[in-house]
PDB file of N, CA and C in Angstrom:
ATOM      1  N   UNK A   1      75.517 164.412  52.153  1.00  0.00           N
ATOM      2  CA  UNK A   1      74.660 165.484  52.640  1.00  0.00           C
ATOM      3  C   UNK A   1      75.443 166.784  52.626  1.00  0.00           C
ATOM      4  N   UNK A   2      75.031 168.047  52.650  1.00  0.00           N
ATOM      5  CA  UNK A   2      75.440 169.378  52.115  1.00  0.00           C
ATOM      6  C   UNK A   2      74.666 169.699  53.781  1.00  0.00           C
ATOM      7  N   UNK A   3      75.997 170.032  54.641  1.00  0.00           N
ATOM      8  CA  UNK A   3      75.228 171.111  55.797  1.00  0.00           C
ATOM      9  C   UNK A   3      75.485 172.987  55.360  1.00  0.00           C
ATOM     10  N   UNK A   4      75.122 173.174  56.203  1.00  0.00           N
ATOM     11  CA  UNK A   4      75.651 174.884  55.971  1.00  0.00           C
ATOM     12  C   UNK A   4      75.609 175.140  57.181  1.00  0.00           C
ATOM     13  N   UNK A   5      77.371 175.892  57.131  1.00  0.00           N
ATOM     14  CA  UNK A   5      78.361 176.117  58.096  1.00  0.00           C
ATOM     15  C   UNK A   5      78.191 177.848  58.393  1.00  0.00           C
ATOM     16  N   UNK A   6      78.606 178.322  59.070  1.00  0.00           N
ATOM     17  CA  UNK A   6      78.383 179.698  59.332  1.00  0.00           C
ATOM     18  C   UNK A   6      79.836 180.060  59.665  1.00  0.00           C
ATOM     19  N   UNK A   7      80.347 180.739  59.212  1.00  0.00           N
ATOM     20  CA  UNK A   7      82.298 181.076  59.628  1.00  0.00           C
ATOM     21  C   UNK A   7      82.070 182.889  59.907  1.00  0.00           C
ATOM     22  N   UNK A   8      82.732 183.013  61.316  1.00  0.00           N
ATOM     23  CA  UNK A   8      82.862 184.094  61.447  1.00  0.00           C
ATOM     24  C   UNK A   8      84.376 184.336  62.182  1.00  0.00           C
ATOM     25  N   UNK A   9      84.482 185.381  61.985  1.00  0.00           N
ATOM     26  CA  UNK A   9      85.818 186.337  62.500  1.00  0.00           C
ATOM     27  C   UNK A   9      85.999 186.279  63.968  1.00  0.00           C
ATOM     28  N   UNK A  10      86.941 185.808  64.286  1.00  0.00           N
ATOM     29  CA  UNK A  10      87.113 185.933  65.705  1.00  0.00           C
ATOM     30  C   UNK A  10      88.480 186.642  66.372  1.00  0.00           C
ATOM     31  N   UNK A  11      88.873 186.515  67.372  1.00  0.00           N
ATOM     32  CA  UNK A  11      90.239 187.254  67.875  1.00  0.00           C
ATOM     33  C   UNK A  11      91.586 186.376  67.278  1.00  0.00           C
ATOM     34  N   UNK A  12      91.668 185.419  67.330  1.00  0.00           N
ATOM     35  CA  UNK A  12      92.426 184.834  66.520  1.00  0.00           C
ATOM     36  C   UNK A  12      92.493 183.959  65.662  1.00  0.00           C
ATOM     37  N   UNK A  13      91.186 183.951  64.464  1.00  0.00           N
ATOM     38  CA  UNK A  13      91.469 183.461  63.625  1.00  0.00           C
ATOM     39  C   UNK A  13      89.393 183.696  63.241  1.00  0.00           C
ATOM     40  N   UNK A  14      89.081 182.390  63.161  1.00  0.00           N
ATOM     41  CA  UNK A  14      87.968 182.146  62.501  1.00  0.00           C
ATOM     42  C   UNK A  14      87.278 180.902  63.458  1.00  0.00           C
ATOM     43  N   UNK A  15      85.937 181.244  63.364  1.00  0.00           N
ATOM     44  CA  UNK A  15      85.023 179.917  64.226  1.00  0.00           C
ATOM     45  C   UNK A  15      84.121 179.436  63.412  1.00  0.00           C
ATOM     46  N   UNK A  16      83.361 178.341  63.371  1.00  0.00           N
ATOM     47  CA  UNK A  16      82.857 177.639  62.771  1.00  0.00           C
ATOM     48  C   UNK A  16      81.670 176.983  63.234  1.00  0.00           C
ATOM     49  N   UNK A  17      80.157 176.811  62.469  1.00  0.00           N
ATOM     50  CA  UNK A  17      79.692 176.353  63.242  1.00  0.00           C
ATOM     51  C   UNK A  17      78.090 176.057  62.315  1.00  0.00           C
ATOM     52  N   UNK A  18      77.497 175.007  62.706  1.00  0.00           N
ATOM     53  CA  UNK A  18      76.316 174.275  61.805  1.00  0.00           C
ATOM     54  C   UNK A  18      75.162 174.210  62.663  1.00  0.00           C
ATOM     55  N   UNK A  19      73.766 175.267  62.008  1.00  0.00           N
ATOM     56  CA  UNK A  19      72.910 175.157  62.957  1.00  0.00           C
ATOM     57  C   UNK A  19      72.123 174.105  62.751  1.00  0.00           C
ATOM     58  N   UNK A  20      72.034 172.986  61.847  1.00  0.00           N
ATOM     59  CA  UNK A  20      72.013 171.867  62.095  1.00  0.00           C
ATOM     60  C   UNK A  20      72.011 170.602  62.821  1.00  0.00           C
ATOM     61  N   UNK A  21      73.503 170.883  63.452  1.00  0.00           N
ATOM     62  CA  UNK A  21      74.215 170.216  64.148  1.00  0.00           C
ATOM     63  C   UNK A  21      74.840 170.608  65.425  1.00  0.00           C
ATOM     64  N   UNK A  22      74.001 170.670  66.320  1.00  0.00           N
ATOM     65  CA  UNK A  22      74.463 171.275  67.903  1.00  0.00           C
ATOM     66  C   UNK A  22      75.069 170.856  68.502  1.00  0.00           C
ATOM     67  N   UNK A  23      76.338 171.434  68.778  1.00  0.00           N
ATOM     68  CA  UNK A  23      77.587 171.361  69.246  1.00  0.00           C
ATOM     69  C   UNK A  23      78.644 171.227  68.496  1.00  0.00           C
ATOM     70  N   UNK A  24      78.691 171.317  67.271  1.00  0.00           N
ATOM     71  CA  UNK A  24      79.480 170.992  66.651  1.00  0.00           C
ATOM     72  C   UNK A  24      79.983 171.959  65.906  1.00  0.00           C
ATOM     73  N   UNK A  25      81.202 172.040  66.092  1.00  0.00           N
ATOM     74  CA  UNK A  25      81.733 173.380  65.939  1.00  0.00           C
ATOM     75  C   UNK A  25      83.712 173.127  66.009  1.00  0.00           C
ATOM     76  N   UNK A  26      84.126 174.369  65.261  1.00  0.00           N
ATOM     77  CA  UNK A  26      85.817 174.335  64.888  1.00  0.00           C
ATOM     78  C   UNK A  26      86.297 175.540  64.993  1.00  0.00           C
ATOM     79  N   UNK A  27      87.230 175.600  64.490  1.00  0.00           N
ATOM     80  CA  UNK A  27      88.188 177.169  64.336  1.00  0.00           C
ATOM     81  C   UNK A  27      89.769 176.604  63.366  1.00  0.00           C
ATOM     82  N   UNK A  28      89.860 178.041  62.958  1.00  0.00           N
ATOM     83  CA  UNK A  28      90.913 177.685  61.775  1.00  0.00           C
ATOM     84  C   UNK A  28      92.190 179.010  62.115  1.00  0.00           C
ATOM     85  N   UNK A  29      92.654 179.200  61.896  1.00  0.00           N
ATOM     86  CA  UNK A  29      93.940 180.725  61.261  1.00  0.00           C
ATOM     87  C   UNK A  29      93.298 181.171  60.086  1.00  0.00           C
ATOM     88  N   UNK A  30      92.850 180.710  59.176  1.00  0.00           N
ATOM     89  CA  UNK A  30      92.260 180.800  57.677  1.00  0.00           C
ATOM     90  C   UNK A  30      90.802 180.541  57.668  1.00  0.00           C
ATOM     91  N   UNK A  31      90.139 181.219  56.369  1.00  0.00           N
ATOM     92  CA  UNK A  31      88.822 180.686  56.266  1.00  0.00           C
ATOM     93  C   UNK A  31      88.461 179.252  55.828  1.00  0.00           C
ATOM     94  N   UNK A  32      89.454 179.046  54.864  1.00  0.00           N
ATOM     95  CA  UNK A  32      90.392 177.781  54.435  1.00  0.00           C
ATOM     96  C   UNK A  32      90.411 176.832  55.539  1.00  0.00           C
ATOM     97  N   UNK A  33      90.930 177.122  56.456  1.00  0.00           N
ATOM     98  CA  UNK A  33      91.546 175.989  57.268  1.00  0.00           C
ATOM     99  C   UNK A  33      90.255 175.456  57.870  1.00  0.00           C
ATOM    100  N   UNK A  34      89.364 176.294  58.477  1.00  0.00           N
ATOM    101  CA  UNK A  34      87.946 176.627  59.301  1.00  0.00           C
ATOM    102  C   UNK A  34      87.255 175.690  58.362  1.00  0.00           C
ATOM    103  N   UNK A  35      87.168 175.611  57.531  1.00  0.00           N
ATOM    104  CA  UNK A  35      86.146 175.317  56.234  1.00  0.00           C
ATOM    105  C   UNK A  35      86.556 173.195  56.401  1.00  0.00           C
ATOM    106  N   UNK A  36      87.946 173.362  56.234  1.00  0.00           N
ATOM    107  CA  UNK A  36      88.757 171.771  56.442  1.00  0.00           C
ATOM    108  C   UNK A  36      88.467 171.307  57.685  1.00  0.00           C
ATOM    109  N   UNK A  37      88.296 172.560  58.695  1.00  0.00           N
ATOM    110  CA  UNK A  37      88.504 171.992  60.346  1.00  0.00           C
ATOM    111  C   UNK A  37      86.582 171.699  60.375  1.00  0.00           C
ATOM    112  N   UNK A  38      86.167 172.500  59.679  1.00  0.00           N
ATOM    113  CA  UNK A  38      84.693 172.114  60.298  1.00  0.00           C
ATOM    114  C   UNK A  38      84.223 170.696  59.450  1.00  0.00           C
ATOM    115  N   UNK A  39      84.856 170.374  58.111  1.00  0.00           N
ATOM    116  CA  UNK A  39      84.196 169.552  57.624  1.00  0.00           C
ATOM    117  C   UNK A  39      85.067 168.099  57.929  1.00  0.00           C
ATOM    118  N   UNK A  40      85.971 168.248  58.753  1.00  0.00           N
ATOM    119  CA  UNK A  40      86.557 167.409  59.594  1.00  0.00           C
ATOM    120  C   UNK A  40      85.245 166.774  61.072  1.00  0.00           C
ATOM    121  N   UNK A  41      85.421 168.035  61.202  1.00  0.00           N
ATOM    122  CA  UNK A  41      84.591 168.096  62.807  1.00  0.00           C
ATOM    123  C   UNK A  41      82.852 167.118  62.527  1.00  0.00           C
ATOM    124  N   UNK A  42      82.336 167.993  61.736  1.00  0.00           N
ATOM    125  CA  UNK A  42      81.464 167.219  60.785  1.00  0.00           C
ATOM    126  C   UNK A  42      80.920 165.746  60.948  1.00  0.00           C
ATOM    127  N   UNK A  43      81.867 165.204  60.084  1.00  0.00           N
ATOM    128  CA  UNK A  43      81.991 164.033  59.769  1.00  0.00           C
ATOM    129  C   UNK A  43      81.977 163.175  61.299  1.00  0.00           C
ATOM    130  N   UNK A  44      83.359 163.821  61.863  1.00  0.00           N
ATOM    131  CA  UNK A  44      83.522 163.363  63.473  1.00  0.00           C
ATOM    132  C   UNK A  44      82.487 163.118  63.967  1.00  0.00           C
ATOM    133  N   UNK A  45      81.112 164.013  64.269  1.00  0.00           N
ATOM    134  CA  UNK A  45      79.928 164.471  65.155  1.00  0.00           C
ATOM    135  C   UNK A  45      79.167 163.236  64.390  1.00  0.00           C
ATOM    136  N   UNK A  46      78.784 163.116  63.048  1.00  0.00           N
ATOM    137  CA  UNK A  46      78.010 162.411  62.597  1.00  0.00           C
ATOM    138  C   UNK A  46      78.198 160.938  63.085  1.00  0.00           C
ATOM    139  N   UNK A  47      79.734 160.510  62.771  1.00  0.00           N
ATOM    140  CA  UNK A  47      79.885 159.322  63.633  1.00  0.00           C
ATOM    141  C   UNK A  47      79.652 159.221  65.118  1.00  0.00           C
ATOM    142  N   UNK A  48      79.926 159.817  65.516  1.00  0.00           N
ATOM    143  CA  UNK A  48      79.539 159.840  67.352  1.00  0.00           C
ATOM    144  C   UNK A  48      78.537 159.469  67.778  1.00  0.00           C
ATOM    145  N   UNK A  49      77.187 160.588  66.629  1.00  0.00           N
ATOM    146  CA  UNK A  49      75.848 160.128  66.994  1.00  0.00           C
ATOM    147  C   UNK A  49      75.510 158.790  66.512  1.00  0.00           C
ATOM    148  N   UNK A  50      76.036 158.262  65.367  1.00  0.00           N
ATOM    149  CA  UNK A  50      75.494 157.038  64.754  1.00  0.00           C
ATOM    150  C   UNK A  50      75.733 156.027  65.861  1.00  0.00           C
ATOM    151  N   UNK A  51      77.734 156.024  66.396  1.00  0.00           N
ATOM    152  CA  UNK A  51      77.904 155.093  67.441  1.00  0.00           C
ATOM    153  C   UNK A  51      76.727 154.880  68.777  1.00  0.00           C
ATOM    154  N   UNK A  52      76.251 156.435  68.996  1.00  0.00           N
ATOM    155  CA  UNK A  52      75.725 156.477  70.142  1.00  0.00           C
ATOM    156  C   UNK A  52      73.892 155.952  70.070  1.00  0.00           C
ATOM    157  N   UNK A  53      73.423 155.657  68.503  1.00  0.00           N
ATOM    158  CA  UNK A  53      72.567 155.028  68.255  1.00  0.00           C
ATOM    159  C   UNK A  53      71.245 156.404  68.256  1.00  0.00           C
ATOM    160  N   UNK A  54      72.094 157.614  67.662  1.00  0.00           N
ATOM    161  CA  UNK A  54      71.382 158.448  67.657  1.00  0.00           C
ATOM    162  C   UNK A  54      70.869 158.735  65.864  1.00  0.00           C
ATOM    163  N   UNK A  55      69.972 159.051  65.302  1.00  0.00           N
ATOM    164  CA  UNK A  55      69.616 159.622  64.169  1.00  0.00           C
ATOM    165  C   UNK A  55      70.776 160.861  63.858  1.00  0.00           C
ATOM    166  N   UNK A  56      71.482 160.917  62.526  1.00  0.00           N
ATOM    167  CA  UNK A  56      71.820 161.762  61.713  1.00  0.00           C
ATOM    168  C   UNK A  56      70.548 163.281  61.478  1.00  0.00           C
ATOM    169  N   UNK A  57      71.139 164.268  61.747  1.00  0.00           N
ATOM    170  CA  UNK A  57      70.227 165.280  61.542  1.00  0.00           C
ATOM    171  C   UNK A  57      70.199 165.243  59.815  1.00  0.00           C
ATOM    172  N   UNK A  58      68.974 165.763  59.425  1.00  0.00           N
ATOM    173  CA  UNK A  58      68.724 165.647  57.832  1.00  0.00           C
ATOM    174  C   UNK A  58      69.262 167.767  57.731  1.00  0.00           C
ATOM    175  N   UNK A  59      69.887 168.055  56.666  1.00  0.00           N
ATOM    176  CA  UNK A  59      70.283 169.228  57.138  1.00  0.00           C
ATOM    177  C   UNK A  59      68.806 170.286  56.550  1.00  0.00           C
ATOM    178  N   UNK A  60      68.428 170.993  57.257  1.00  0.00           N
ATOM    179  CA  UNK A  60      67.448 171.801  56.562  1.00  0.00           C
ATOM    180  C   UNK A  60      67.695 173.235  56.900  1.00  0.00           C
ATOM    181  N   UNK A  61      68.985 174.060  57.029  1.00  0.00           N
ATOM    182  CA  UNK A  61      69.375 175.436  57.202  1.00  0.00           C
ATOM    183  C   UNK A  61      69.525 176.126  55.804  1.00  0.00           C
ATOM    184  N   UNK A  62      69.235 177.210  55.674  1.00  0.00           N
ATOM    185  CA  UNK A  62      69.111 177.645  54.148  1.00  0.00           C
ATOM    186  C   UNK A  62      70.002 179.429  54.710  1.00  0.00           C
ATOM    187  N   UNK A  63      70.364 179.697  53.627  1.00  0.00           N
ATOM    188  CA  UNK A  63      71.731 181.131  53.991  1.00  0.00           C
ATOM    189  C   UNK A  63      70.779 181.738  52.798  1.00  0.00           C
ATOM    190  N   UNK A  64      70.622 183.574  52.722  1.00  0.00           N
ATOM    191  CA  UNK A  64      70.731 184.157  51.847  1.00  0.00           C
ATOM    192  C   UNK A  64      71.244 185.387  52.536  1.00  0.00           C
ATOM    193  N   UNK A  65      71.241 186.775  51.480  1.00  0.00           N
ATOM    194  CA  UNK A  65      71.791 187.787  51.603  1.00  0.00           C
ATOM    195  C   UNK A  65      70.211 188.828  51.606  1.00  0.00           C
ATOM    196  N   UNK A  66      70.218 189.611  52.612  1.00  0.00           N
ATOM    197  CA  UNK A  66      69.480 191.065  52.144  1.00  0.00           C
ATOM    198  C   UNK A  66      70.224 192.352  51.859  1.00  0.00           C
ATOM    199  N   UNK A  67      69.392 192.590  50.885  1.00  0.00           N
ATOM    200  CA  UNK A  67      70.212 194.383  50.649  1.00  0.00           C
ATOM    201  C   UNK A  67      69.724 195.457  51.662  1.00  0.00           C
ATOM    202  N   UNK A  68      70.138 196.234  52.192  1.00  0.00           N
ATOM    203  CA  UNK A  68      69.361 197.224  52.554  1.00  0.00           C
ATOM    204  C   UNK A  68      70.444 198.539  52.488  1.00  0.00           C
ATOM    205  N   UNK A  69      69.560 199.770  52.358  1.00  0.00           N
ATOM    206  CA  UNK A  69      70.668 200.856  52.367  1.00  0.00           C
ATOM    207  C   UNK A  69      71.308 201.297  53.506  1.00  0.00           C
ATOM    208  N   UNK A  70      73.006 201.622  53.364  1.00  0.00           N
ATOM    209  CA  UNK A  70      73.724 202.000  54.052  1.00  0.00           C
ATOM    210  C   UNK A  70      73.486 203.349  55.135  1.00  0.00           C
TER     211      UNK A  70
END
């Protein structure tokens, strides 16, 4: 499955986070690292819920860009 992660800038470093998947969330030094730490975290959350006899969220978040003038 393909979630989509949202990475933003923070005070020291980068945060991470899937509106998908509530609560589940990371942080990195790098966008890099954020990207490893969330798809770590991820995986983690998915097992948790399975153990806990919960349904896997199916991912349905979609990202684009608007233009607008400066």
């Amino acid at each position: 499955m393909k979630y989509l992660i949202v990475i933003e800038k923070s005070e020291t470093g980068f945060s991470a986070y899937s509106p998908d998947l509530p609560g589940c969330v990371s942080t990195g030094s790098t966008v890099e690292e954020t990207e490893r730490n969330m798809h770590d975290a991820i995986e983690f959350h998915m097992d948790g819920l399975r153990a806990e006899g919960y349904d896997v969220p199916v991912p349905t978040s979609r990202s684009s860009y608007v233009e607008v003038a400066a």
